[in-house]
Structures are given as structure tokens and as C-alpha cells.
Protein backbone atom coordinates (compact mmCIF):
# COMPACT_ATOMS: atom_id res chain seq x y z
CA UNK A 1 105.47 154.19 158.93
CA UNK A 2 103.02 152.78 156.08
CA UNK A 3 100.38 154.66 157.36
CA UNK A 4 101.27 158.03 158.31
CA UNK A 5 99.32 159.86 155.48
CA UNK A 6 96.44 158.62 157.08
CA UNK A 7 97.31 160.68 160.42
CA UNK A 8 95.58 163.92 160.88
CA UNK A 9 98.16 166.66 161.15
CA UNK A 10 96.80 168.11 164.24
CA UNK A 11 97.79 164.90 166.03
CA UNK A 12 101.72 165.19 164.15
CA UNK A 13 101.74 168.68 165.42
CA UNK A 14 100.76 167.73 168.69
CA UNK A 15 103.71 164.56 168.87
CA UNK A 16 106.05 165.57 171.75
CA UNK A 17 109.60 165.66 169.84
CA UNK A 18 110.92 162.56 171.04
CA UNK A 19 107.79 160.56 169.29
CA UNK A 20 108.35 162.67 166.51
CA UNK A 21 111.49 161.83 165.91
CA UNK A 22 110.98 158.19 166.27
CA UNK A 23 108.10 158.20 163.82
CA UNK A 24 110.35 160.05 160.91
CA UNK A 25 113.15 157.52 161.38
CA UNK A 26 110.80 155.27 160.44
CA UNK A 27 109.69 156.66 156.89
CA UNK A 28 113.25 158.00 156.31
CA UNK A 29 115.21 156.02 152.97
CA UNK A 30 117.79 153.85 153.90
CA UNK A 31 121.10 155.03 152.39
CA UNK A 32 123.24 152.85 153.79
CA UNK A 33 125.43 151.15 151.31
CA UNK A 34 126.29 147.93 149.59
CA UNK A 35 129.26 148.44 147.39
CA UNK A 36 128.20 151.49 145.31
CA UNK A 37 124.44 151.36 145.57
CA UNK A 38 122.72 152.58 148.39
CA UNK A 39 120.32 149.75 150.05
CA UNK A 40 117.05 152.22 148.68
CA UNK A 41 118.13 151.62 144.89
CA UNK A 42 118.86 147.37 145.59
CA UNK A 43 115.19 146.96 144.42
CA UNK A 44 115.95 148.81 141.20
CA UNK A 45 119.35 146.81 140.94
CA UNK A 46 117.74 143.20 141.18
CA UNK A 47 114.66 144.03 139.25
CA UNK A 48 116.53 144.71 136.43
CA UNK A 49 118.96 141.66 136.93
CA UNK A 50 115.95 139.38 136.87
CA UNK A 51 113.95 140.64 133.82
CA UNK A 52 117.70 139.95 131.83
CA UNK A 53 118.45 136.62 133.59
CA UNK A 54 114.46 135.59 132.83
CA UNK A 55 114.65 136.42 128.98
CA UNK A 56 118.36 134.88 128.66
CA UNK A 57 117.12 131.32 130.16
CA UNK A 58 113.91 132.09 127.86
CA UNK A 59 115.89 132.99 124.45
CA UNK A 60 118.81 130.34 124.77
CA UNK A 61 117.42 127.27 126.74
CA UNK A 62 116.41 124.95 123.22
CA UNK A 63 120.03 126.21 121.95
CA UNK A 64 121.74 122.67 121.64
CA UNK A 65 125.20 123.49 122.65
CA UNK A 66 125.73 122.33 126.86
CA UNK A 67 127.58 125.16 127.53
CA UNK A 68 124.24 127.78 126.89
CA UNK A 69 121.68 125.30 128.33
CA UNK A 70 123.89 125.60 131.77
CA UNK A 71 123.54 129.07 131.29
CA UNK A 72 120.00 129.02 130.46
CA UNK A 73 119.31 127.03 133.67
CA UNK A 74 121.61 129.11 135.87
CA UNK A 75 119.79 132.35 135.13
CA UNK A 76 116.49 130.39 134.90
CA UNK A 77 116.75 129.89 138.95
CA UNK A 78 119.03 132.88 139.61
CA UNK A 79 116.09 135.17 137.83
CA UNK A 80 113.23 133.66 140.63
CA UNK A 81 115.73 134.46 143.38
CA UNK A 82 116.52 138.25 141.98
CA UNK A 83 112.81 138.75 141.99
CA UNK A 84 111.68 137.23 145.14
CA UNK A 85 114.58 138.97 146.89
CA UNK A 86 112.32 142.12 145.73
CA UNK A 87 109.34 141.13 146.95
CA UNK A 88 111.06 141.03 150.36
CA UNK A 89 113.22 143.77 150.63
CA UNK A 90 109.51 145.87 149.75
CA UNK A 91 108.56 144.56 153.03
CA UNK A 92 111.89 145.12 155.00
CA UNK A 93 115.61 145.20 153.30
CA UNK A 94 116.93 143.70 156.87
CA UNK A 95 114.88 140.61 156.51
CA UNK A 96 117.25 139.85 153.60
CA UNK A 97 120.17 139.25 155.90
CA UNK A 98 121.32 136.02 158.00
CA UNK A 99 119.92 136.41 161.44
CA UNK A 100 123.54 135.50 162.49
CA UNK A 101 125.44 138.28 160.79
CA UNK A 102 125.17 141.67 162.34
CA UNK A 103 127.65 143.69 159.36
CA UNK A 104 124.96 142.55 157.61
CA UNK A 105 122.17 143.17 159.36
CA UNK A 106 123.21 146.82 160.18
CA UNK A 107 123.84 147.25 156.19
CA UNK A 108 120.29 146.38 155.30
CA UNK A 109 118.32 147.93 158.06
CA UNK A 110 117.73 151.74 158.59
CA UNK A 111 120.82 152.00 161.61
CA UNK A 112 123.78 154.50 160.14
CA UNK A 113 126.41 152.58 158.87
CA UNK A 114 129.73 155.14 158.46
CA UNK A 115 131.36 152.78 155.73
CA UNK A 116 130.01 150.90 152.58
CA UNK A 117 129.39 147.15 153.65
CA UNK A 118 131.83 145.41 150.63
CA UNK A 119 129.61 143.07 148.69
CA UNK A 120 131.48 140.18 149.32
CA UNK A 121 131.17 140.31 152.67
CA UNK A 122 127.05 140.48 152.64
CA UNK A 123 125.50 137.42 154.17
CA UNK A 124 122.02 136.92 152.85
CA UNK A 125 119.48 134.06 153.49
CA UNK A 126 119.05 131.65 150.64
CA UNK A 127 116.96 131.44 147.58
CA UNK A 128 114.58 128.82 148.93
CA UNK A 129 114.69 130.88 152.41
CA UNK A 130 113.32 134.36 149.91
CA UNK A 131 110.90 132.18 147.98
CA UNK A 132 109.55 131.03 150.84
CA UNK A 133 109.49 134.55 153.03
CA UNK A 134 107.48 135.61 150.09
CA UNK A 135 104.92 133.42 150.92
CA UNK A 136 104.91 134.26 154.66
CA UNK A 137 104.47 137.99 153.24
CA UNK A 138 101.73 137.34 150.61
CA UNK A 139 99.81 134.17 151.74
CA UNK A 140 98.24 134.14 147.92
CA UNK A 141 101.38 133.58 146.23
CA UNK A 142 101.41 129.96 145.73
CA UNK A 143 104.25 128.61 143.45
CA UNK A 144 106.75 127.88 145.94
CA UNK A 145 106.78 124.28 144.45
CA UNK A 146 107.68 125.29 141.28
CA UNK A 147 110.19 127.82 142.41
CA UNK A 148 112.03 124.96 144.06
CA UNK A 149 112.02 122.28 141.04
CA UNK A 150 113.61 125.88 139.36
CA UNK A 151 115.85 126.19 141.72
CA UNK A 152 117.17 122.54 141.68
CA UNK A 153 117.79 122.95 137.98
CA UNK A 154 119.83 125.51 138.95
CA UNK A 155 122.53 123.88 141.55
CA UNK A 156 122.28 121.08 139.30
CA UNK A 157 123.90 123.04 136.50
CA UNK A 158 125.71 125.28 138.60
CA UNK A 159 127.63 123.02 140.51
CA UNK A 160 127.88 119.93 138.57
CA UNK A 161 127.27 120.89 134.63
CA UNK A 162 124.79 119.13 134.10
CA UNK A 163 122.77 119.95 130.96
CA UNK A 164 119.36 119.21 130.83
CA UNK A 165 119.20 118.72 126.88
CA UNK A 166 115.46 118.66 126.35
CA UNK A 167 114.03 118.07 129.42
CA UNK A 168 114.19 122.04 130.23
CA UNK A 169 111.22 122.82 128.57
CA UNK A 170 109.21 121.44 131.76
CA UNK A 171 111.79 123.80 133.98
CA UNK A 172 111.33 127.04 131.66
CA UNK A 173 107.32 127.04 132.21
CA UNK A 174 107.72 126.57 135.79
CA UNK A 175 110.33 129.74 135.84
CA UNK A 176 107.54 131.77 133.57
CA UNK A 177 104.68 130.73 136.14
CA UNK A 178 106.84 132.08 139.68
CA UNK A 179 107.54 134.83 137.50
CA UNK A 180 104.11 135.76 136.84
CA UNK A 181 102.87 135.32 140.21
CA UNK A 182 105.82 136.79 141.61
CA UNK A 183 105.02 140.03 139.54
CA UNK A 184 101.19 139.98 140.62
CA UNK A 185 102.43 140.28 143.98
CA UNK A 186 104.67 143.02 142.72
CA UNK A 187 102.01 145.05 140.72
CA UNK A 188 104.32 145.23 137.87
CA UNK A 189 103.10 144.42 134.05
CA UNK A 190 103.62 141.76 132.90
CA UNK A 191 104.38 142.29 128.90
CA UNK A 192 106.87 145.03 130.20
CA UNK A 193 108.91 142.76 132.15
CA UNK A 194 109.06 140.32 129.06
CA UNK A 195 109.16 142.76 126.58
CA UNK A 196 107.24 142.42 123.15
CA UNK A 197 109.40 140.03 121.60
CA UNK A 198 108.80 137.81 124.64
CA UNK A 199 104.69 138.48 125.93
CA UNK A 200 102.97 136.12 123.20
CA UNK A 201 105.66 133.26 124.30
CA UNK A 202 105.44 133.60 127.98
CA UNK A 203 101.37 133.73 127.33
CA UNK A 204 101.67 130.01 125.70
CA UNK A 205 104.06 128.33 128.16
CA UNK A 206 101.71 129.79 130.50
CA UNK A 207 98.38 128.24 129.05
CA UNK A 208 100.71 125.17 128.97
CA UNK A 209 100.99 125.17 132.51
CA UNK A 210 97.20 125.59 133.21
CA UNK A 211 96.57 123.21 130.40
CA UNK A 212 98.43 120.86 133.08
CA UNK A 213 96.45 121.76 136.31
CA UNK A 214 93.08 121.51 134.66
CA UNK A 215 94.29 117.65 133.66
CA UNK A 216 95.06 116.91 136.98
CA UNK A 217 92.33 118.01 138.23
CA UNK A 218 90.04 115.87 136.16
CA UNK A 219 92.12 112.86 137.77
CA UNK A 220 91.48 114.11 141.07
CA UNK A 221 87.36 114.53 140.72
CA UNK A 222 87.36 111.02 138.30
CA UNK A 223 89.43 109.65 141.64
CA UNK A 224 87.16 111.21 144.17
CA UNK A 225 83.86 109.99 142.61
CA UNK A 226 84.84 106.40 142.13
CA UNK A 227 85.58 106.34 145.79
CA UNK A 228 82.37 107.92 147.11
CA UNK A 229 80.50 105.34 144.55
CA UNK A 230 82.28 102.71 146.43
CA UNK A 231 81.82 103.92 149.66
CA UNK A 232 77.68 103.74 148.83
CA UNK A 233 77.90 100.14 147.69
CA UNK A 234 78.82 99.93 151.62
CA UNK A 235 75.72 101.09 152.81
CA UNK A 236 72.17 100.80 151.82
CA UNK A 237 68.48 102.66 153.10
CA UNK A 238 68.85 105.25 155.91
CA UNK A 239 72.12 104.06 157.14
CA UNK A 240 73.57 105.51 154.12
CA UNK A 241 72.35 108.87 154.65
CA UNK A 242 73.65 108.90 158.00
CA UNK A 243 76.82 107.83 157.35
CA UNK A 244 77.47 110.62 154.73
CA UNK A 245 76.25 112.87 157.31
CA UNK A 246 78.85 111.62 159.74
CA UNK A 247 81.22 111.99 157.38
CA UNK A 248 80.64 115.48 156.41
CA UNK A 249 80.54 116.79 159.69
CA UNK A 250 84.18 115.72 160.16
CA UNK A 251 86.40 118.76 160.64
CA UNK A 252 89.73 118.50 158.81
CA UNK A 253 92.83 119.82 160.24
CA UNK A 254 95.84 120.95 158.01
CA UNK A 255 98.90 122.22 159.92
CA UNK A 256 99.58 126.01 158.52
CA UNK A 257 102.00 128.73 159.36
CA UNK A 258 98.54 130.58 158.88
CA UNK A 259 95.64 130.75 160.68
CA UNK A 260 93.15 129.30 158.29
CA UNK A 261 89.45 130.64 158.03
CA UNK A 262 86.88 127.89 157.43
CA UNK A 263 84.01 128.02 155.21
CA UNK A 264 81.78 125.45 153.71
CA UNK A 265 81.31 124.85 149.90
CA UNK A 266 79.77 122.04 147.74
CA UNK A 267 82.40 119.26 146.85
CA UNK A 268 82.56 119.19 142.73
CA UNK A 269 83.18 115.38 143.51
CA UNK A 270 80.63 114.00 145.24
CA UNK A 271 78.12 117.21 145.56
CA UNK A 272 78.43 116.52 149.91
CA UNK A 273 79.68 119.51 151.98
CA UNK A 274 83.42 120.13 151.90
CA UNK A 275 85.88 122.75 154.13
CA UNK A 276 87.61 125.38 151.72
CA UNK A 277 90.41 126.75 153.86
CA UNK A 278 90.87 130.64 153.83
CA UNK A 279 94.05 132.71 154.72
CA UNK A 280 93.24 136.23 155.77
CA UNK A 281 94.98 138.92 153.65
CA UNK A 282 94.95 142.54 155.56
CA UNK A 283 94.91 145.62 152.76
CA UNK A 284 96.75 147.97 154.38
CA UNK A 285 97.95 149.81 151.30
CA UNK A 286 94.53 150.95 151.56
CA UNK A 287 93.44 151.40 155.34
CA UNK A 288 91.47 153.76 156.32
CA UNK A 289 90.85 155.78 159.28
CA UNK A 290 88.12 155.39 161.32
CA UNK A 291 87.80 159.15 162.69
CA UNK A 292 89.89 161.99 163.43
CA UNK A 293 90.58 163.95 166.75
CA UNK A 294 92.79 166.65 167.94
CA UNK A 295 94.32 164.07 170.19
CA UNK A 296 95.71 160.08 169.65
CA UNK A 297 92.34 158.76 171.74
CA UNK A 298 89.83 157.22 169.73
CA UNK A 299 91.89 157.35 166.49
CA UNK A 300 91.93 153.93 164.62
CA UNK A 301 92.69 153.14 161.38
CA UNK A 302 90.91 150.04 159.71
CA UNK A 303 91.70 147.94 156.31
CA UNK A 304 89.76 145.37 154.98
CA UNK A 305 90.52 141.99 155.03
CA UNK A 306 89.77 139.38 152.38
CA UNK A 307 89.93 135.36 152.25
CA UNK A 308 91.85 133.81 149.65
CA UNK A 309 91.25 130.72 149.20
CA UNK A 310 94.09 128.08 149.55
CA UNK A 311 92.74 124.38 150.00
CA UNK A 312 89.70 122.29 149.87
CA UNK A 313 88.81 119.29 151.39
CA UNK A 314 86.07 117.09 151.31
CA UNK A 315 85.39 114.62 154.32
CA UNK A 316 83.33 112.36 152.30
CA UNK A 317 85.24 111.57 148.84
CA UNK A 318 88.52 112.98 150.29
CA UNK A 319 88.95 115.10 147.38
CA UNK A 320 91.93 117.55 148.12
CA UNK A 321 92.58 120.58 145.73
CA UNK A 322 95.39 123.25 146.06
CA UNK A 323 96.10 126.54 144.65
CA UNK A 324 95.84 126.71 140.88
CA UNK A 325 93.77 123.90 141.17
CA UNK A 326 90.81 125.76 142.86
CA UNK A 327 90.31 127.89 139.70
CA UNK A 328 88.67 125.24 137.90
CA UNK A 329 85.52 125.92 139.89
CA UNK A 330 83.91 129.37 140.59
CA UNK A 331 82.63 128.57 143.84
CA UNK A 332 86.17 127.63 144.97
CA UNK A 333 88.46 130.55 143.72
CA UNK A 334 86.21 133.45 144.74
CA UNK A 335 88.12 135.76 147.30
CA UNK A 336 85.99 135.80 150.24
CA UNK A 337 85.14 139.28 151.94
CA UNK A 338 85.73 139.65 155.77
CA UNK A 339 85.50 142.17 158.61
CA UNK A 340 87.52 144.68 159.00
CA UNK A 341 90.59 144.40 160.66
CA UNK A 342 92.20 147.23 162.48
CA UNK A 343 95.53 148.11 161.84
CA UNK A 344 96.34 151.10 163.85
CA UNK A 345 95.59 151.90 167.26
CA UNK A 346 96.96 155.06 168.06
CA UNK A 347 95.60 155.24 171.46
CA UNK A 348 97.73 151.92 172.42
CA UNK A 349 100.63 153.04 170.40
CA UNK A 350 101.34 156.18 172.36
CA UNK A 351 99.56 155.16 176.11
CA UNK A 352 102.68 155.32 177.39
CA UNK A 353 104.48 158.27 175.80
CA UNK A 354 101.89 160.43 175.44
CA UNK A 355 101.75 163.86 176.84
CA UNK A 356 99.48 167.07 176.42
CA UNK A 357 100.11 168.32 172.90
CA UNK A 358 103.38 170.63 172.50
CA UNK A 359 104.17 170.35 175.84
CA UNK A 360 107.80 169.89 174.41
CA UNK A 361 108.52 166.70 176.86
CA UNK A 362 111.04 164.51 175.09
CA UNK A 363 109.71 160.95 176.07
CA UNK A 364 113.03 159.64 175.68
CA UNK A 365 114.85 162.12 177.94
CA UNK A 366 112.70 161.27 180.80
């Protein structure tokens, strides 16, 4: 369990057996297998895969001959999926297999499996299916977009041949972007994964790709004011005050898989108040217990919570920024601090199995 350095070992000495037992299976490795690498070392296996499929597309993509730009595109996408399939199999290895396939699903999760599971016979979900269970996991990854346009590139090449001539330069900063978020989420450096012949290259495409957002966004706020200039000519005196008023106190609603946090910030359109949408990110990595006791009751562990912003909206001008396009304004990209959350419970976890400390009652022999 992700937090069982936090629990006092007075209360681990004082598990009956049965709990015991049930917690341990839960922080054991997983050495099932998957051909010849057990399902602990997969990480390890596609890491690797995706920091050589990311600097083949990379070195070969302007190479002029078809045959290489298919490759280049091929390992372009195939390098996103490698590393996104990391991202979620640190979360859970099962969630990597169809929901439909059981060989599978025994393979990847922690259940003993007597026999290797043959490689060819693993049913996983698809790329877009990983790139976008990484965003379920880590709400502030937000490049699933780009992944996609990546990924398109991909089957494009892959299954019809198509070379892209020069129109993969587009494709290639798009890969280097979901890589560098994807590797954020991660933790990992960046310049390693790249390697030195690569960093100042991937820094470039990179500024490239902001260089982009920021133009956009100038449309967007040139857009936004010359409606809310038009939508004064409309109204003149005290009716126009009231009408902006109206119109700011409009709430928004944007279907999310997320429950969105709303707070209110200054629209850099038309200066009127605007809803910047928040999803709630829970450190656990870092929780923290609240206190310690001999016994489960009255042990909770805490984390903090943070809200990262994902969208604004202004009710008045209609302005509508996403993502990258937040960072363009300070008031709009800071990460917004929240209550704690709590995390652990151990007095709910255990209400029902809990008896006096070693009594040496198996819970599950009862």
C-alpha cells in the first residue's frame, strides 16, 4: 500500500494475521511474467524503448528518402505510446490490459500466474486509450491533443506508407512536447532522456511550440476585446453597467470527467470577472499522518491538495483559454493551494476486521 511507511509499527504489530497478510500482498513486486521479463521490470523495458524510438524519429525525420520518414513517423507515435504506457503501469500494471481478457489481466495484476503469459498473446488497451488514462491519472498533463495528431501520423505511415515529406516537422514538435510533459509527470530529466547530442534541439522545437500558443493567444484576447467593444456600442448610461453585471454573474458549465473547482480571476480581455476552472490534484507521495496511537482509532493520514488550473472562461467577452494557453498570464497559471484532503482512514479501513491487538484471530478464517 502507498502509504504504509506512514503507519506506526505498534499498529503493524498489533494487525491480526489475516490483515497482515492482506496488507503485504499489497506492497509485494509483481513477478509474474510476460515472455522473459517479469511484469516489475516492463517499466524499465518500455522506458528504454521510448527514449530510442524518440531520438530515431528525432535524428532521421528531415532524411529525404520515404522509406526513413515512415520510420521516423512510426517510432515518432510508437515512442508517446511506450512512455504513456509507463506512466500507467506506475499507477497499476493491470490497468494496461483489455477489460475483456482475463490471461491478460491475471498477467499484469499481482494474482500468481504458474506460466509466462507469451507476448503475443497479451491484449492491451490502445495508444489513445494510455494517453488518455494518463490524463485520468494526472489531471495536469494536458497534451492529449497533440499525442493524438502524433499518433495519426503514425497509422498513417504504418498502415498505408504514407510519407509525410516535409510536413513532419509540425508532427516532430508535437512528439517533443507529450514527451516533455509526459516526463514531468514521470519526474525523470529531461536532457537525460534526450541525451546531449539531442537537449539543445528538443529545447528549440520546444520554444517553437510555445512560440505557437503565445500567437494564438494574442488572436484569442484581439478576438475577445473587439467583441466586448461591440457589445458596449449596445448599451449606453447605467444600463450598460448592469448588463455587464448580468453577464458576469453567469456561471459557465463545462462537462469534465473531473470535478472542477471554481475560482474567480480578472479576464485579460475585457478586465470583467471570469471563472478559471480548477482540478484538484491529491499529493499523496507526500501524505502525512495526522497522529499516532497504539490502536487503528483516530489514525488519519492527510495530503495536501492543490488546484491546477485547466480552463478559463469569461461570461462577458467569451474569451476561452486552455492549458498551455493559461501561462501567458500569471494570475491564470498559478497552482492554487487547497485543504487538506484525507487519504487514509484507518479507523474505516479496519471497522470491520478489527480485533484487540495480537489476539491472533485470522479475520478471514472466521
Amino acid at each position: 500500500m502507498k502509504f504504509d511507511h506512514l503507519i506506526p509499527q505498534s499498529i503493524l504489530d498489533g494487525m491480526p494475521p489475516g490483515i497482515r497478510a492482506r496488507w503485504e500482498r499489497q506492497m509485494r513486486p509483481n513477478e509474474n511474467m510476460v515472455g522473459n521479463l517479469r511484469v516489475d521490470v516492463l517499466h524499465l523495458h518500455l522506458f528504454e524503448s521510448a527514449k530510442d524510438f524518440a531520438r530515431f524519429a528525432l535524428t532521421h525525420f528531415k532524411d529525404k528518402t520515404s522509406v526513413t520518414q515512415i520510420q521516423s513517423a512510426v517510432a515518432a507515435g510508437s515512442a508517446i505510446e511506450y512512455l504513456s504506457r509507463c506512466v500507467v503501469l506506475d499507477a497499476d500494471p493491470v490497468l494496461l490490459a483489455q477489460t475483456n481478457h482475463q490471461d491478460s489481466q491475471i498477467a499484469l495484476s499481482r494474482a500468481p500466474r504458474p506460466s509466462p503469459l507469451n507476448p503475443k498473446l497479451l491484449k492491451t488497451i490502445t495508444a489513445t486509450q494510455s494517453i488518455v488514462l494518463v490524463k485520468k491519472l494526472h489531471p495536469e498533463f494536458d497534451s492529449v491533443q497533440r499525442a493524438e495528431e502524433v499518433f495519426a501520423l503514425r497509422n498513417a505511415a504504418a498502415h498505408m506508407a504514407f510519407a509525410m515529406n516535409d510536413d513532419m516537422s509540425k508532427d516532430m514538435i508535437s512528439m517533443v512536447t507529450v514527451m516533455s510533459d509526459l516526463l514531468v509527470v514521470m519526474k525523470e530529466d529531461e536532457d537525460d532522456f534526450w541525451g546531449h547530442n539531442l537537449a539543445d534541439v528538443v529545447r528549440f522545437m520546444k520554444k517553437e511550440a510555445s512560440d505557437e500558443v503565445r500567437n494564438g493567444v494574442h488572436v484569442k484576447i484581439a478576438s475577445a476585446r473587439e467583441r466586448f467593444a461591440q457589445l458596449k456600442l449596445d448599451f449606453q448610461g447605467d444600463a450598460q453597467e448592469t448588463m455587464l453585471q448580468l453577464l458576469e454573474s453567469r456561471r459557465i458549465i463545462e462537462l469534465s470527467d473531473y470535478e472542477d473547482i471554481e475560482v474567480e480571476r480578472e479576464c485579460p480581455a475585457c478586465h470583467r470577472k471570469g471563472q478559471l476552472n480548477l482540478i484538484k490534484r491529491v499529493d499523496t507521495e507526500n501524505a502525512l499522518p495526522l497522529a499516532h496511537s497504539a490502536s487503528p482509532e483516530g489514525m488519519k493520514i492527510y495530503a495536501h491538495a492543490t488546484g491546477i488550473p485547466t480552463l478559463f472562461i469569461c461570461p462577458v467577452c467569451d474569451l476561452r483559454l486552455f492549458g498551455d494557453e493559461l501561462d501567458s498570464f500569471d494570475d491564470l497559471k498559478t497552482l492554487v493551494a487547497l485543504p487538506k484532503e484525507m487519504v487514509v482512514d484507518l479507523d474505516e479501513l479496519f471497522k470491520e476486521d478489527w480485533e484487540a491487538p495480537n489476539s491472533g484471530t485470522d479475520p478471514e478464517t472466521r
